[in-house]
Protein backbone atom coordinates (compact mmCIF):
# COMPACT_ATOMS: atom_id res chain seq x y z
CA UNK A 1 0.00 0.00 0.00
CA UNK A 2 1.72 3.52 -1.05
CA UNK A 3 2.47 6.02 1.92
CA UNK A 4 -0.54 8.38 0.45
CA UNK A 5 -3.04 5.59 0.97
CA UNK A 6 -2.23 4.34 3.90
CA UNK A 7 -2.46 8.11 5.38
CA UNK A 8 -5.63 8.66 4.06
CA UNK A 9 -6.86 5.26 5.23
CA UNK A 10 -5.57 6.34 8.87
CA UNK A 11 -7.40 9.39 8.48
CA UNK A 12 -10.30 8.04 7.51
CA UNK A 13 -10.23 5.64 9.96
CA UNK A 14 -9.75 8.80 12.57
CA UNK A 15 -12.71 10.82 11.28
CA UNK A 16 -14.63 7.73 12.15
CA UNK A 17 -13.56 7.19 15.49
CA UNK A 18 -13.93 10.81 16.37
CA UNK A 19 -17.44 10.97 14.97
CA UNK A 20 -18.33 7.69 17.15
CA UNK A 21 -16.73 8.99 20.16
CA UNK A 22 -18.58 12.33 19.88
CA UNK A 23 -21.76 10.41 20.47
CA UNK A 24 -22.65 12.28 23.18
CA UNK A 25 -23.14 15.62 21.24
CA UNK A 26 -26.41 16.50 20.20
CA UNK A 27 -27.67 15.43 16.69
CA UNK A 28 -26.75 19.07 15.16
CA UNK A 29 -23.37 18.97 17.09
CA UNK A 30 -22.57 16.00 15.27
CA UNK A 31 -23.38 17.01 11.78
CA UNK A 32 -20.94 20.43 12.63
CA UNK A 33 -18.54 18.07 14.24
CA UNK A 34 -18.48 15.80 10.94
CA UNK A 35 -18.18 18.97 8.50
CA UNK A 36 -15.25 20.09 10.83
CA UNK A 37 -13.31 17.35 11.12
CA UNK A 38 -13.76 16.67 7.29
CA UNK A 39 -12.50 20.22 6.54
CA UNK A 40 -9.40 19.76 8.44
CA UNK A 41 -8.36 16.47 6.58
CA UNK A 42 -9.16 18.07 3.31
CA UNK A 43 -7.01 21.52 4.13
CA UNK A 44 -3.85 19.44 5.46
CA UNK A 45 -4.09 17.21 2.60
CA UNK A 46 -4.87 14.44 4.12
CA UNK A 47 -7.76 13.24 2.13
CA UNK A 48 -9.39 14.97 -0.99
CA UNK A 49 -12.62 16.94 -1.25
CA UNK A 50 -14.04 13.94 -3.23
CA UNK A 51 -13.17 11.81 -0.62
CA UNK A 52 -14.54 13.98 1.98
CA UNK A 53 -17.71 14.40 0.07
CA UNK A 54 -17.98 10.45 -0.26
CA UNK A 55 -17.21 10.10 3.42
CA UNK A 56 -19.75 12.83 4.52
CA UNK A 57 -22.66 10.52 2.18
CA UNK A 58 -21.72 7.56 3.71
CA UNK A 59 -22.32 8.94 6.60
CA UNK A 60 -25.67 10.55 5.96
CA UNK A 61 -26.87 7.74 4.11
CA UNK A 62 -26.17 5.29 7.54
CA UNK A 63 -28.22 7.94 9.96
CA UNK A 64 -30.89 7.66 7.23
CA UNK A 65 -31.42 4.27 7.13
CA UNK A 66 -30.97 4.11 10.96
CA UNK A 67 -33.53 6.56 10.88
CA UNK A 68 -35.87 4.76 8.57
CA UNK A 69 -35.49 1.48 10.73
CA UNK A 70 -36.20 3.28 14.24
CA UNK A 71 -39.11 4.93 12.39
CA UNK A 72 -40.81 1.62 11.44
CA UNK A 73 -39.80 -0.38 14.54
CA UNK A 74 -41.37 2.17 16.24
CA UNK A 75 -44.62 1.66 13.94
CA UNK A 76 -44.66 -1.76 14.47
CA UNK A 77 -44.05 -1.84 18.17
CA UNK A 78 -47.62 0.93 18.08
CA UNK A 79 -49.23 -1.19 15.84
CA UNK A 80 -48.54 -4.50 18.26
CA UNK A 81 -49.36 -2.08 21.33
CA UNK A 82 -52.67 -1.46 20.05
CA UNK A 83 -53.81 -5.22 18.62
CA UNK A 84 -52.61 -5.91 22.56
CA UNK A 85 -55.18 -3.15 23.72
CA UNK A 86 -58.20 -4.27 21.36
CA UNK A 87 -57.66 -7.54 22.19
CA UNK A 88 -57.52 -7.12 26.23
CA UNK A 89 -60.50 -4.82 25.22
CA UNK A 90 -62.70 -6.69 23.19
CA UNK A 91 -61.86 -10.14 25.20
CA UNK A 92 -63.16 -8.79 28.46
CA UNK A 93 -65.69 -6.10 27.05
CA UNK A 94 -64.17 -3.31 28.53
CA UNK A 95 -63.40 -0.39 26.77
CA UNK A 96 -59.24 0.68 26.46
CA UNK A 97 -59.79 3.92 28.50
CA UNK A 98 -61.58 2.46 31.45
CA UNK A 99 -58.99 -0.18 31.67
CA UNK A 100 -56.54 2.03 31.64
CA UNK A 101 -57.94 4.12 34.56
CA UNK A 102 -58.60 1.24 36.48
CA UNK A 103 -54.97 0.15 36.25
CA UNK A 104 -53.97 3.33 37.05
CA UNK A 105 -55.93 3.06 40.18
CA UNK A 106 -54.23 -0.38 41.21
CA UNK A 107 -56.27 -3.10 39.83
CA UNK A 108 -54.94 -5.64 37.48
CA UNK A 109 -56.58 -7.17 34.48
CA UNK A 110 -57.20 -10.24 35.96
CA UNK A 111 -59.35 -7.92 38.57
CA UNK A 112 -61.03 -5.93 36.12
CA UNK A 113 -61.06 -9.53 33.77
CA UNK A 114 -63.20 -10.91 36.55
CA UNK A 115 -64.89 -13.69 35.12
CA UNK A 116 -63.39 -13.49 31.18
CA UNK A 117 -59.59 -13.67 33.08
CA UNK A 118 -59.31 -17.53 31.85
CA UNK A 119 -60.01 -16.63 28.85
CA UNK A 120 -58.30 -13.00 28.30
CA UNK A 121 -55.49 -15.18 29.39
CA UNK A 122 -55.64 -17.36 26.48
CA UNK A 123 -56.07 -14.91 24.00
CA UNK A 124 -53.14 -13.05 25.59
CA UNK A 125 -51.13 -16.65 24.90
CA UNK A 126 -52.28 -16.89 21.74
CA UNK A 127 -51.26 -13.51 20.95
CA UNK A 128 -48.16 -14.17 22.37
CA UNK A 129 -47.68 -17.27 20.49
CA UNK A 130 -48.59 -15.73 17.52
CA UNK A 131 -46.02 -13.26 17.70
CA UNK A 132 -43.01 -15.78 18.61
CA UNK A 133 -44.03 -17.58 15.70
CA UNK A 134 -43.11 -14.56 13.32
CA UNK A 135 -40.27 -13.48 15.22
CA UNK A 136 -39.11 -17.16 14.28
CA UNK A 137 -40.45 -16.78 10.40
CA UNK A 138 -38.22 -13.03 10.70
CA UNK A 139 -34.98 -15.02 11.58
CA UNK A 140 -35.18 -12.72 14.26
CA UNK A 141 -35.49 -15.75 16.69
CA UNK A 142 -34.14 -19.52 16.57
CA UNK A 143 -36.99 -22.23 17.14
CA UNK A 144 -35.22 -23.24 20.27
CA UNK A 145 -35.44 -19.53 21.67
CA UNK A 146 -39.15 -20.12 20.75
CA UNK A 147 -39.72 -23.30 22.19
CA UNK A 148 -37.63 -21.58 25.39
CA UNK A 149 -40.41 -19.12 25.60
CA UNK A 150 -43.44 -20.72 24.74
CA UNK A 151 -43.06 -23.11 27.51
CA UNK A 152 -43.03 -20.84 30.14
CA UNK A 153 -45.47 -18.25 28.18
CA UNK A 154 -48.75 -19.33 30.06
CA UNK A 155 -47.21 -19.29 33.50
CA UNK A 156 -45.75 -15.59 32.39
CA UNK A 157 -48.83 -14.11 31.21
CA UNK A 158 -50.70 -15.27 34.12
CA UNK A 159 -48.25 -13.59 36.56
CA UNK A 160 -48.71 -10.20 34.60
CA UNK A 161 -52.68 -10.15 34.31
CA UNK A 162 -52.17 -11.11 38.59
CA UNK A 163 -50.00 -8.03 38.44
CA UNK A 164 -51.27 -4.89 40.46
CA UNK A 165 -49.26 -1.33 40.07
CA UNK A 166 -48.79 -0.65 36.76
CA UNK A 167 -50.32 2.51 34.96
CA UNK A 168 -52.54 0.99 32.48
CA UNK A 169 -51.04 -0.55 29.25
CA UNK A 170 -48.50 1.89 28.45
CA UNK A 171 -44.54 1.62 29.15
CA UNK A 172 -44.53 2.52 32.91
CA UNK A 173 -46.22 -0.62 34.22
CA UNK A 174 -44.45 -3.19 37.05
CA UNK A 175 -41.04 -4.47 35.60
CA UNK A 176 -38.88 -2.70 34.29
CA UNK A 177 -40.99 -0.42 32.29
CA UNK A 178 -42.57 -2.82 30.55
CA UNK A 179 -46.42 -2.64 31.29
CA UNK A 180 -49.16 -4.68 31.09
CA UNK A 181 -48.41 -5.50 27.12
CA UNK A 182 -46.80 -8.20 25.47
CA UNK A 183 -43.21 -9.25 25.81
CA UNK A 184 -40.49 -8.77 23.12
């Protein structure tokens, strides 16, 4: 490798760990932080402008697409959050808000279940099931991780509709911020 390419491999390689280290800058900080430290390397010579440039898209196009996946993870997670609360919903024929207040208020959905809590359990392992299931058709998940969790899944739902404290179905509920809602 000539002398000229390994230097502007080391600097490359040094614009990258200073943008990852800088992680703790704010989002705009990091785009002035990039710009800077791309400047630099092009006025010492280090790299070119045209490598700069193609540095700087690389860049950009990664936060996009890190972007785009956040963006629909966060979709899908809504999307699963709300089957979770029409089915809790619709299986004990209680409407989502009153549930909600009434878990706010310390009961648990096996409580406000009353009678139906057999059953919302099922459909809660069901859903659950269901949801393994794709993880494993994703590749997301191996069939033994599935089997893992399936055979402890009735035994797990049960302990969270028996679970009192959390603040309806929403993110705040009794472990670790997890609510009420399904598992992932």
């Amino acid at each position: 490798m000539s002398s000229k390419k390994r230097m502007a491999a080391v600097a490359v390689t040094i614009a990258a760990l200073s943008l990852g280290s800088i992680g703790i800058a704010s989002a705009h900080d990091k785009g002035a932080v990039k710009t800077t430290v791309l400047t630099e390397l092009v006025k010492a010579g280090t790299i070119t402008q045209a490598q700069a440039d193609a540095i700087s898209k690389k860049f950009d196009e990664a936060k996009a697409a890190m972007d785009a996946k956040r963006a629909a993870g966060k979709g899908e997670k809504d999307a699963n959050r709300a089957a979770f609360e029409a089915l809790v919903s619709t299986t004990i024929g209680v409407d989502a808000a009153t549930i909600k207040t009434r878990l706010a208020a310390g009961e648990s959905l096996g409580a406000i279940a009353g009678a139906k809590k057999d059953a919302l359990i099922a459909a809660l392992v069901a859903f659950e099931t269901k949801e393994i299931d794709a993880r494993v058709t994703a590749g997301t998940m191996t069939a033994a991780q599935a089997t893992a969790k399936k055979a402890n899944l009735t035994a797990h739902v049960t302990e969270h509709v028996n679970a009192v404290g959390g603040k309806g179905f929403g993110p705040k509920g009794p472990k670790g911020g997890k609510g009420h809602g399904p598992r992932h």
